[in-house]
N, C-alpha and C. Protein backbone atom coordinates (compact mmCIF):
# COMPACT_ATOMS: atom_id res chain seq x y z
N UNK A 1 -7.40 -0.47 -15.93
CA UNK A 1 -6.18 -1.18 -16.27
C UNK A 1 -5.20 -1.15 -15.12
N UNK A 2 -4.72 0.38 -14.20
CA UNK A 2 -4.07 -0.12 -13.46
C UNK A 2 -4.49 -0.65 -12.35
N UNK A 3 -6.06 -0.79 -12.20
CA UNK A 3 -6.26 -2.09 -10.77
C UNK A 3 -5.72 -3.40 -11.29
N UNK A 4 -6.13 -4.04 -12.43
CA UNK A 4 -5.54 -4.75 -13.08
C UNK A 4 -4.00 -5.52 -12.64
N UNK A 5 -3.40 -4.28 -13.15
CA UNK A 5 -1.65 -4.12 -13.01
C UNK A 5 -1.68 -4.52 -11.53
N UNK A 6 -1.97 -3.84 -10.33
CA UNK A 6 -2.27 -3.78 -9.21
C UNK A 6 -2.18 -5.15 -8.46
N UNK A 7 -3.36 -5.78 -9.63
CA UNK A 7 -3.91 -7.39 -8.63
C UNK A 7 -2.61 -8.37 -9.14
N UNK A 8 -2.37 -7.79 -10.27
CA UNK A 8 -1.19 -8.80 -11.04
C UNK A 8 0.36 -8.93 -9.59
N UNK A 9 0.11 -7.35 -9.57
CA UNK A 9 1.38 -7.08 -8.86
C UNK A 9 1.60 -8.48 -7.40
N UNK A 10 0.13 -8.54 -6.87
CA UNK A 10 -0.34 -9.26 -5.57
C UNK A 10 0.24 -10.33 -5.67
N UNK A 11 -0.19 -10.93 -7.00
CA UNK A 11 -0.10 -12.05 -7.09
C UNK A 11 1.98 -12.62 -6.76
N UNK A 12 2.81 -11.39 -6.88
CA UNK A 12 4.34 -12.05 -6.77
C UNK A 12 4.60 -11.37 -4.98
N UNK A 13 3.64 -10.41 -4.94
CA UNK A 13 3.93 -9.85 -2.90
C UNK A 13 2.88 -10.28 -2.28
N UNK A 14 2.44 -11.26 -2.59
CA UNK A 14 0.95 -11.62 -1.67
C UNK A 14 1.26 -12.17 -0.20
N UNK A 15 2.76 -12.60 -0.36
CA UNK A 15 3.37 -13.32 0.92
C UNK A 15 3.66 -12.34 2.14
N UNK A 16 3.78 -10.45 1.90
CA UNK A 16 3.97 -9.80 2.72
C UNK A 16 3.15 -9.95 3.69
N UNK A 17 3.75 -9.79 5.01
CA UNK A 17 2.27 -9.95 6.26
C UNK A 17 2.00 -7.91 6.28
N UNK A 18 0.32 -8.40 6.87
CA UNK A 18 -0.54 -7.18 6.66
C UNK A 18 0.00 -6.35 7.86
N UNK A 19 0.68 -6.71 8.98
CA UNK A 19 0.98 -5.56 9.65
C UNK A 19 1.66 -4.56 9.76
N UNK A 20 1.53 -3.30 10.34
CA UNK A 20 2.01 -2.24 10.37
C UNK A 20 3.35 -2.42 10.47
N UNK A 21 4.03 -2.20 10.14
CA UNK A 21 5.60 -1.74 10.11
C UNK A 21 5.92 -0.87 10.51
N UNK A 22 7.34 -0.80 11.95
CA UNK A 22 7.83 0.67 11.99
C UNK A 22 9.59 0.19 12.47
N UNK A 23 10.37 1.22 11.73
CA UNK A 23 11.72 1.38 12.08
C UNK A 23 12.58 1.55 13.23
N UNK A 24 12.77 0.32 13.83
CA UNK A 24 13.28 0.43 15.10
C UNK A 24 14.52 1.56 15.47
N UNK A 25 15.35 1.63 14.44
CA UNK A 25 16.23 2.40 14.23
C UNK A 25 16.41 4.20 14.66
N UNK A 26 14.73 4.40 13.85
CA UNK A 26 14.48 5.63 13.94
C UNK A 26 13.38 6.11 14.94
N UNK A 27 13.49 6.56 15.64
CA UNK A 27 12.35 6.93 16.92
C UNK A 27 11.37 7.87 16.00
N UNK A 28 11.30 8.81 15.16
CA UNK A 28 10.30 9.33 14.35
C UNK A 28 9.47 7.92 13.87
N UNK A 29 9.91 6.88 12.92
CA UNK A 29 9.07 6.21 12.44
C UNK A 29 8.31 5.16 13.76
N UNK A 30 9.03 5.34 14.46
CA UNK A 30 8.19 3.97 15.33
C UNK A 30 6.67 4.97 15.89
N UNK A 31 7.04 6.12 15.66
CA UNK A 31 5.48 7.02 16.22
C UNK A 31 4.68 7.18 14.79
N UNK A 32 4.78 7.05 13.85
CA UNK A 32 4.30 7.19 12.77
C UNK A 32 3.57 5.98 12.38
N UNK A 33 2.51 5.89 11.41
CA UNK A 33 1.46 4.73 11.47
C UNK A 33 2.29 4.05 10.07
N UNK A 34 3.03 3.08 10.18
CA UNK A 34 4.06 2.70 8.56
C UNK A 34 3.79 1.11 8.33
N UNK A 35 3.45 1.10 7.15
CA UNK A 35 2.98 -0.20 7.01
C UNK A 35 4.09 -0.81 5.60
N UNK A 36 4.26 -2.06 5.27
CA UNK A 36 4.67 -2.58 3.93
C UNK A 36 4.13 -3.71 3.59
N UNK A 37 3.95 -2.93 2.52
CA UNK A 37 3.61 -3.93 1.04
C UNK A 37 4.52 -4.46 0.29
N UNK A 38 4.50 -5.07 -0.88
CA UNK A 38 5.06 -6.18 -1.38
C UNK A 38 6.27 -5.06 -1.71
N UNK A 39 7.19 -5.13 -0.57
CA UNK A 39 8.58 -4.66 -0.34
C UNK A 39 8.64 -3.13 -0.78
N UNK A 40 7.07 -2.66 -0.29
CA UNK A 40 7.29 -0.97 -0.38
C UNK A 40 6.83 -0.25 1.22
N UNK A 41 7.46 0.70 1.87
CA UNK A 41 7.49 0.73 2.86
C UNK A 41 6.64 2.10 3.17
N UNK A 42 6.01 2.56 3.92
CA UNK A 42 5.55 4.43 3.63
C UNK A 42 4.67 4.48 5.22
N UNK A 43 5.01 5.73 5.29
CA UNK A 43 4.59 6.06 7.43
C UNK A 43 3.96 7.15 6.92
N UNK A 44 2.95 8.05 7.87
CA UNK A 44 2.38 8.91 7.63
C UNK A 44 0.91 8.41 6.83
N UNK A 45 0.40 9.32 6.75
CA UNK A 45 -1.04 9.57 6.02
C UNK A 45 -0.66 9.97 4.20
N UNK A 46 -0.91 8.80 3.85
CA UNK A 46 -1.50 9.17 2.24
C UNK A 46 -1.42 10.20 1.64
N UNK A 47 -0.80 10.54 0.48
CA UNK A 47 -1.86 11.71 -0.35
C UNK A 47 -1.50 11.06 -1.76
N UNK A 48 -2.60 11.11 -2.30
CA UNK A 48 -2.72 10.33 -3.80
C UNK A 48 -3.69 10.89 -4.28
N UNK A 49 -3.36 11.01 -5.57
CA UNK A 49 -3.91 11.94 -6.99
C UNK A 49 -4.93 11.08 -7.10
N UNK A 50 -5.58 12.26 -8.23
CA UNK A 50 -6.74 11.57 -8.54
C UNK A 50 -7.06 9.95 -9.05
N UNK A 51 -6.02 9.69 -9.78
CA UNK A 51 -5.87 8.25 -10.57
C UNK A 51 -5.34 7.16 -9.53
N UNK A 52 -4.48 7.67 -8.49
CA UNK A 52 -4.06 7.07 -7.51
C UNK A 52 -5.26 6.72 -7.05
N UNK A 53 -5.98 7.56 -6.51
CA UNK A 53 -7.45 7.52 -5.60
C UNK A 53 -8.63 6.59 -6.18
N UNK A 54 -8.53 6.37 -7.65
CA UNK A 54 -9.17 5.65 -8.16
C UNK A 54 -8.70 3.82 -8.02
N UNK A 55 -7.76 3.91 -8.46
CA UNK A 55 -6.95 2.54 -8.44
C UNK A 55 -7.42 2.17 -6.73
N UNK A 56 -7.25 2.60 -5.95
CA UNK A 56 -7.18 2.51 -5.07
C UNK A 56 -8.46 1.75 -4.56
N UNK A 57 -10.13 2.78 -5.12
CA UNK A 57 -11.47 2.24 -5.11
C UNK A 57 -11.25 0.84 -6.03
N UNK A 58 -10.86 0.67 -7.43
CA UNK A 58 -11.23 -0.52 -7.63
C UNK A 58 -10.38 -1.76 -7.36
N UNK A 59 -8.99 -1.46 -6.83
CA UNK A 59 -8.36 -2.19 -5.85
C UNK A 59 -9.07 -2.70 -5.08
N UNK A 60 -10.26 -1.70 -4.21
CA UNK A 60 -10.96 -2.56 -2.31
C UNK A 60 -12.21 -3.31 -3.11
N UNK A 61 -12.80 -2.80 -4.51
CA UNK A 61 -13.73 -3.37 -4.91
C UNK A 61 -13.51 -4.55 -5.06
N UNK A 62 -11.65 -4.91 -5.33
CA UNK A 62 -11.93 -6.14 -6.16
C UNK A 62 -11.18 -7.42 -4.68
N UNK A 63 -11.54 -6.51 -3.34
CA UNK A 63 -10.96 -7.30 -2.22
C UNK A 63 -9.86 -6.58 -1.31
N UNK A 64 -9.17 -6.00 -1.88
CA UNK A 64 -7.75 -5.90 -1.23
C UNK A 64 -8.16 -4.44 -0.01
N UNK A 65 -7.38 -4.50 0.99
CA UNK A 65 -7.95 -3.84 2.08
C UNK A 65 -7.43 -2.54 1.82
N UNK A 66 -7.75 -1.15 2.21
CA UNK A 66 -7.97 0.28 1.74
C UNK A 66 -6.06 0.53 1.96
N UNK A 67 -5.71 0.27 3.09
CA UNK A 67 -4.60 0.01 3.42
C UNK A 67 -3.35 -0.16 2.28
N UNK A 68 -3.79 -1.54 2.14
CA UNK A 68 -2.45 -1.90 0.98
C UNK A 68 -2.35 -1.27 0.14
N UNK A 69 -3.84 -0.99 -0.55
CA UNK A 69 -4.67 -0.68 -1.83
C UNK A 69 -3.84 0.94 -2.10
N UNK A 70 -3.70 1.55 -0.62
CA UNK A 70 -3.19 2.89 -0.95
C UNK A 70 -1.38 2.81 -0.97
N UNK A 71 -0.60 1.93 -0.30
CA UNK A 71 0.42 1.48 -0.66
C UNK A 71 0.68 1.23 -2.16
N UNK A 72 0.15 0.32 -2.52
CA UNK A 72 0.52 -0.32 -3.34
C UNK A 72 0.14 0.35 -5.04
N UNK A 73 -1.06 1.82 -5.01
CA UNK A 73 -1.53 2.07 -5.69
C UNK A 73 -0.19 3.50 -5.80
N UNK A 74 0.05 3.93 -4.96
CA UNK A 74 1.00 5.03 -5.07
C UNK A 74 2.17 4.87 -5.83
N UNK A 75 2.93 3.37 -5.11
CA UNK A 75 4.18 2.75 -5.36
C UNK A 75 4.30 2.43 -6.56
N UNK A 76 3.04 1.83 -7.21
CA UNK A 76 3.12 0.85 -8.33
C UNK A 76 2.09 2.12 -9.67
N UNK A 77 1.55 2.70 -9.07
CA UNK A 77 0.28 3.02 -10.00
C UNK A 77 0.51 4.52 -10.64
């Protein structure tokens, strides 16, 4: 159900572009790997729970790249 929720979500941020994002502002984030999704922003390496981690697999199953999938599964899921 929440890959589901997930693909639904795509369908209103699908317009975000896939590249990395970093904060000109802040010299920490521009060294940090920071990407955004449909207007959610996050630098650093991942950590997501188990259910997170799942959403996440049937998120790339159902297309969406590991990337967003972990954005968007944290933010939203």
């Amino acid at each position: 159900m929440t890959g589901a929720l997930i693909v639904a979500v795509l369908g209103i941020g699908g317009g975000v572009g896939g590249a990395a994002a970093a904060s000109s502002s802040s010299d920490q984030n521009t060294r940090q790997d920071c990407r955004t999704y449909s207007g959610v922003t996050q630098c650093g390496e991942q950590r997501l729970d188990e259910k997170q981690r799942a959403c996440v697999t049937t998120a790339v199953q159902q297309g969406m790249t590991e990337r967003r999938a972990e954005v968007e599964c944290r933010a939203f899921g």
